[in-house]
Protein backbone atom coordinates (compact mmCIF):
# COMPACT_ATOMS: atom_id res chain seq x y z
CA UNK A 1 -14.00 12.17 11.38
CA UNK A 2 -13.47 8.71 13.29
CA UNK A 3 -10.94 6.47 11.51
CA UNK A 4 -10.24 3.19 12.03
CA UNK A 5 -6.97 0.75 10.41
CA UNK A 6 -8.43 -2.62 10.61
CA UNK A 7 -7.16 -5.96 10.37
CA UNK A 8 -9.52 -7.50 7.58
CA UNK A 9 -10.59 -11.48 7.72
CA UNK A 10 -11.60 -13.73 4.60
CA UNK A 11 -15.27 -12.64 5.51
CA UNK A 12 -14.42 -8.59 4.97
CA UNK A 13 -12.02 -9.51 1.61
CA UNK A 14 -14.29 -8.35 -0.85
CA UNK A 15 -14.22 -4.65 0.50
CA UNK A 16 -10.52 -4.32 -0.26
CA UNK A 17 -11.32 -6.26 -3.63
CA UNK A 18 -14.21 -3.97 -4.39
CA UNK A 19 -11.74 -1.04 -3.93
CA UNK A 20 -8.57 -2.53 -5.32
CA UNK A 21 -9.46 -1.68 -9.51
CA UNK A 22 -9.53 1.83 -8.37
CA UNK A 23 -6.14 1.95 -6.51
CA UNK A 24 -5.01 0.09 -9.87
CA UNK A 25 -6.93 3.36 -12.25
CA UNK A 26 -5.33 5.42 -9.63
CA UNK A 27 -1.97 4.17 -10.05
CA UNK A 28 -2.22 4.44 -14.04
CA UNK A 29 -2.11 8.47 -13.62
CA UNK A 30 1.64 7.57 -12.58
CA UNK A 31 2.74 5.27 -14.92
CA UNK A 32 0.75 6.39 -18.00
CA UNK A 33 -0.59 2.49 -18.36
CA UNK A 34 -4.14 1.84 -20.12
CA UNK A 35 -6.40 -1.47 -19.30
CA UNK A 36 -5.94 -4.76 -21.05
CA UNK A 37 -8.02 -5.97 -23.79
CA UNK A 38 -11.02 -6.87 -21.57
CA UNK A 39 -10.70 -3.44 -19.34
CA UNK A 40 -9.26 -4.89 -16.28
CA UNK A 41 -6.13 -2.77 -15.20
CA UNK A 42 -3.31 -5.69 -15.11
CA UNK A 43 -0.54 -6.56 -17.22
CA UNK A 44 -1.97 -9.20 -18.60
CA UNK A 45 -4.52 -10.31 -21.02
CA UNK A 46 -5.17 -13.22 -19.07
CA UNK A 47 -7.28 -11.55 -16.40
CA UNK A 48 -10.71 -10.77 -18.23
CA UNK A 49 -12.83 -10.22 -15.27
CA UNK A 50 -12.77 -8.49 -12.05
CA UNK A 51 -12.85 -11.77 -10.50
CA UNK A 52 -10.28 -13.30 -11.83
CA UNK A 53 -8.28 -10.47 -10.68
CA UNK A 54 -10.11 -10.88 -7.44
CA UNK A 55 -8.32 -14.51 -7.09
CA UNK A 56 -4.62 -13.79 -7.44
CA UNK A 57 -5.55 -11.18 -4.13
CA UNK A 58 -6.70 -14.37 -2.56
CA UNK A 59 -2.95 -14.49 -1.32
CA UNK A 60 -3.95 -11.30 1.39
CA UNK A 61 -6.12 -13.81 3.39
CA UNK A 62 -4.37 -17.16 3.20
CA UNK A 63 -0.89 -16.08 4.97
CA UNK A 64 -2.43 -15.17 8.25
CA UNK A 65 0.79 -13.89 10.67
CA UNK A 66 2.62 -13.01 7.57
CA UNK A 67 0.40 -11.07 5.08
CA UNK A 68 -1.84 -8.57 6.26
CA UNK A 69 -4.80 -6.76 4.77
CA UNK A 70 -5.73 -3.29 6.25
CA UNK A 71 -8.99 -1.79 5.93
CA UNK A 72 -9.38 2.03 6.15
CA UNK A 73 -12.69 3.14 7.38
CA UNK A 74 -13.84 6.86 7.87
CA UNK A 75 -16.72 7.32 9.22
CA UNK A 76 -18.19 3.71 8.47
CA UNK A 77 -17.36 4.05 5.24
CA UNK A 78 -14.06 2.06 3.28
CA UNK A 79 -11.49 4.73 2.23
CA UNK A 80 -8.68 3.02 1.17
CA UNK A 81 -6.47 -0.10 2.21
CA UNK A 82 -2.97 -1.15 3.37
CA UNK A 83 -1.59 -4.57 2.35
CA UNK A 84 1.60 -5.43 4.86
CA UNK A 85 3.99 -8.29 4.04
CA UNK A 86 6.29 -9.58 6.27
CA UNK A 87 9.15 -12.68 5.38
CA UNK A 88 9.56 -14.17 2.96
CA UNK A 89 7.58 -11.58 0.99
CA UNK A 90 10.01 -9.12 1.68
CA UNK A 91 13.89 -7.89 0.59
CA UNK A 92 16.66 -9.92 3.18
CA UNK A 93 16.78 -7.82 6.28
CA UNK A 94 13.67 -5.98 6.26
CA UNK A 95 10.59 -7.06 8.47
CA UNK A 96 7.95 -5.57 7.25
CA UNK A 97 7.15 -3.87 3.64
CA UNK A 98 4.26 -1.75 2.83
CA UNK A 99 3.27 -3.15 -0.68
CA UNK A 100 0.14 -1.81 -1.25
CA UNK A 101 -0.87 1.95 0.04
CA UNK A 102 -4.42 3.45 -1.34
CA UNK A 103 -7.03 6.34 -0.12
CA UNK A 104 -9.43 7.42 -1.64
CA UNK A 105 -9.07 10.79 -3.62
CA UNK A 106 -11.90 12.80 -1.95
CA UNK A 107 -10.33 11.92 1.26
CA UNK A 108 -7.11 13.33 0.90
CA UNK A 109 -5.16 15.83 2.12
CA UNK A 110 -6.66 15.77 5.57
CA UNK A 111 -4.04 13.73 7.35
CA UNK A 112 -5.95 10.25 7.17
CA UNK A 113 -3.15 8.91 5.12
CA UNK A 114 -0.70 9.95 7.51
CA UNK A 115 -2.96 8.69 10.17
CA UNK A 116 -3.69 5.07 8.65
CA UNK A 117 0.26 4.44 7.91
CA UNK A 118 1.69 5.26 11.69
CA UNK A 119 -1.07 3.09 13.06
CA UNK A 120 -0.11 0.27 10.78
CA UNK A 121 3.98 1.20 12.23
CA UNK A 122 3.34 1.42 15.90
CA UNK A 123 1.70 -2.04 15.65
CA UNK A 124 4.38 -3.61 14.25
CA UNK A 125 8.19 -3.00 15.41
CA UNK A 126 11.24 -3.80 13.27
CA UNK A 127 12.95 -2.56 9.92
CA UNK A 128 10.93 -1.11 7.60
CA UNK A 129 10.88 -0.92 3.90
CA UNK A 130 8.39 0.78 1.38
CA UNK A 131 9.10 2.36 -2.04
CA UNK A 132 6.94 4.01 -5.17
CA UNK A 133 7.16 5.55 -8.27
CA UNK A 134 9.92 8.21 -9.04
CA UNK A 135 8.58 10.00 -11.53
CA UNK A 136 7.41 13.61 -12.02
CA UNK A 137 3.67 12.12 -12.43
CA UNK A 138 4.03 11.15 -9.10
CA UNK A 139 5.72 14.59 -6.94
CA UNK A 140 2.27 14.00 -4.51
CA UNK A 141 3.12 10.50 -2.99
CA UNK A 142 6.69 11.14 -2.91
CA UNK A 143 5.96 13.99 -0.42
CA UNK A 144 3.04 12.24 1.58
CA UNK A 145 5.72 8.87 2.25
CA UNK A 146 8.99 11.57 2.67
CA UNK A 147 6.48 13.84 5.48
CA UNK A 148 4.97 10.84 6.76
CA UNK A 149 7.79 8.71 7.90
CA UNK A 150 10.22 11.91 8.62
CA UNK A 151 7.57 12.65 11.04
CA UNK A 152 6.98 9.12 12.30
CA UNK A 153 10.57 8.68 12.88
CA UNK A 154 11.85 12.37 13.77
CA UNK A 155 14.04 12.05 10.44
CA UNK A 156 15.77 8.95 11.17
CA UNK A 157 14.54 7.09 7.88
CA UNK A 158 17.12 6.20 4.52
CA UNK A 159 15.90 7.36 0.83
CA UNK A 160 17.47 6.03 -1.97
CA UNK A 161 16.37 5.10 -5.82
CA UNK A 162 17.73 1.94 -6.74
CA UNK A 163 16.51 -0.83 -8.90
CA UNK A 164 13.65 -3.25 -7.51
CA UNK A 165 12.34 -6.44 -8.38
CA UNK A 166 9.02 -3.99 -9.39
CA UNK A 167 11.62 -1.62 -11.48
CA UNK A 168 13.47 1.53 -10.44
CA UNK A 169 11.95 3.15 -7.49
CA UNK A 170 12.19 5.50 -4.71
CA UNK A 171 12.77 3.40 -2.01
CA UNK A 172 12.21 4.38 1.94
CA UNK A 173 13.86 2.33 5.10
CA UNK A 174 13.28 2.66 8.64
CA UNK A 175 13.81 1.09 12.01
CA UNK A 176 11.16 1.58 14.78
CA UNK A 177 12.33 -0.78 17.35
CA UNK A 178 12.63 2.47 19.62
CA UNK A 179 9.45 4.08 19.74
């Protein structure tokens, strides 16, 4: 299977859109969350359609050199996405934070995870922060990120659950200004 991690433009934003609401059902198998009032998975009430969800993502394409919107492609086909942020977006000290991480479900378990996140690292050099849910409902992502970057970085990564401005979280932190 041919993979590719791409940098997406304002022209390619709607495929990470179109996937987004299922990275958000996705997520909801963690924290036990049901749609709003209008069936959008958010928060709030306020978003009633897919496209006014669709707006707030807006964000992905407008900071150019400091937000950055991965594609995920197998085989010609989208499989998931990586949204990157770099400063300000990010905790003091870090460089870069991984705050969005999705793959499709039939595509899992056959390293393309893996794959997608250590292209996104070796393109990008510096301290590294990413964290997700803690909880029991979530045992498979806490692996894949705990494999994945104690691969990447031969073990040389910090794990901690602390408090976030997103809530309590397992948080990971690396530095790969030596690879």
């Amino acid at each position: 299977m041919k993979i590719e991690v791409k940098l997406t433009d304002k022209d390619e934003a709607y495929i990470i859109k179109n996937l987004y609401p299922l990275y958000l059902y996705d997520l909801s198998g963690h924290h036990g969350n049901l749609p709003n009032q209008h069936g959008i998975y958010e928060d709030s009430d306020d978003y009633r359609t897919l496209q006014d969800q669709y707006e707030v993502q807006n964000i992905w394409w407008e900071k150019p050199d400091i937000l950055f919107p991965f594609l995920i492609v197998a085989d010609g086909t989208p499989a998931g996405f990586i949204l990157l942020a770099t400063p300000p977006h990010c905790n003091k000290g870090i460089d870069y934070f991984i705050n969005e991480f999705f793959l499709l479900q039939p595509l899992r378990g056959n390293n393309i995870a893996e794959y997608a996140a250590n292209q996104v690292f070796e393109r990008f050099k510096g301290n590294w922060e990413l964290f997700t849910n803690p909880s029991e409902k979530n045992i498979v992502g806490q692996k894949f990120w705990r494999k994945t970057i104690s691969n990447y970085t031969k073990g040389n990564y910090v794990e901690e659950r602390d408090e976030t401005f997103d809530g309590y979280k397992l948080i990971f932190r690396f530095n790969n200004m030596d690879k």
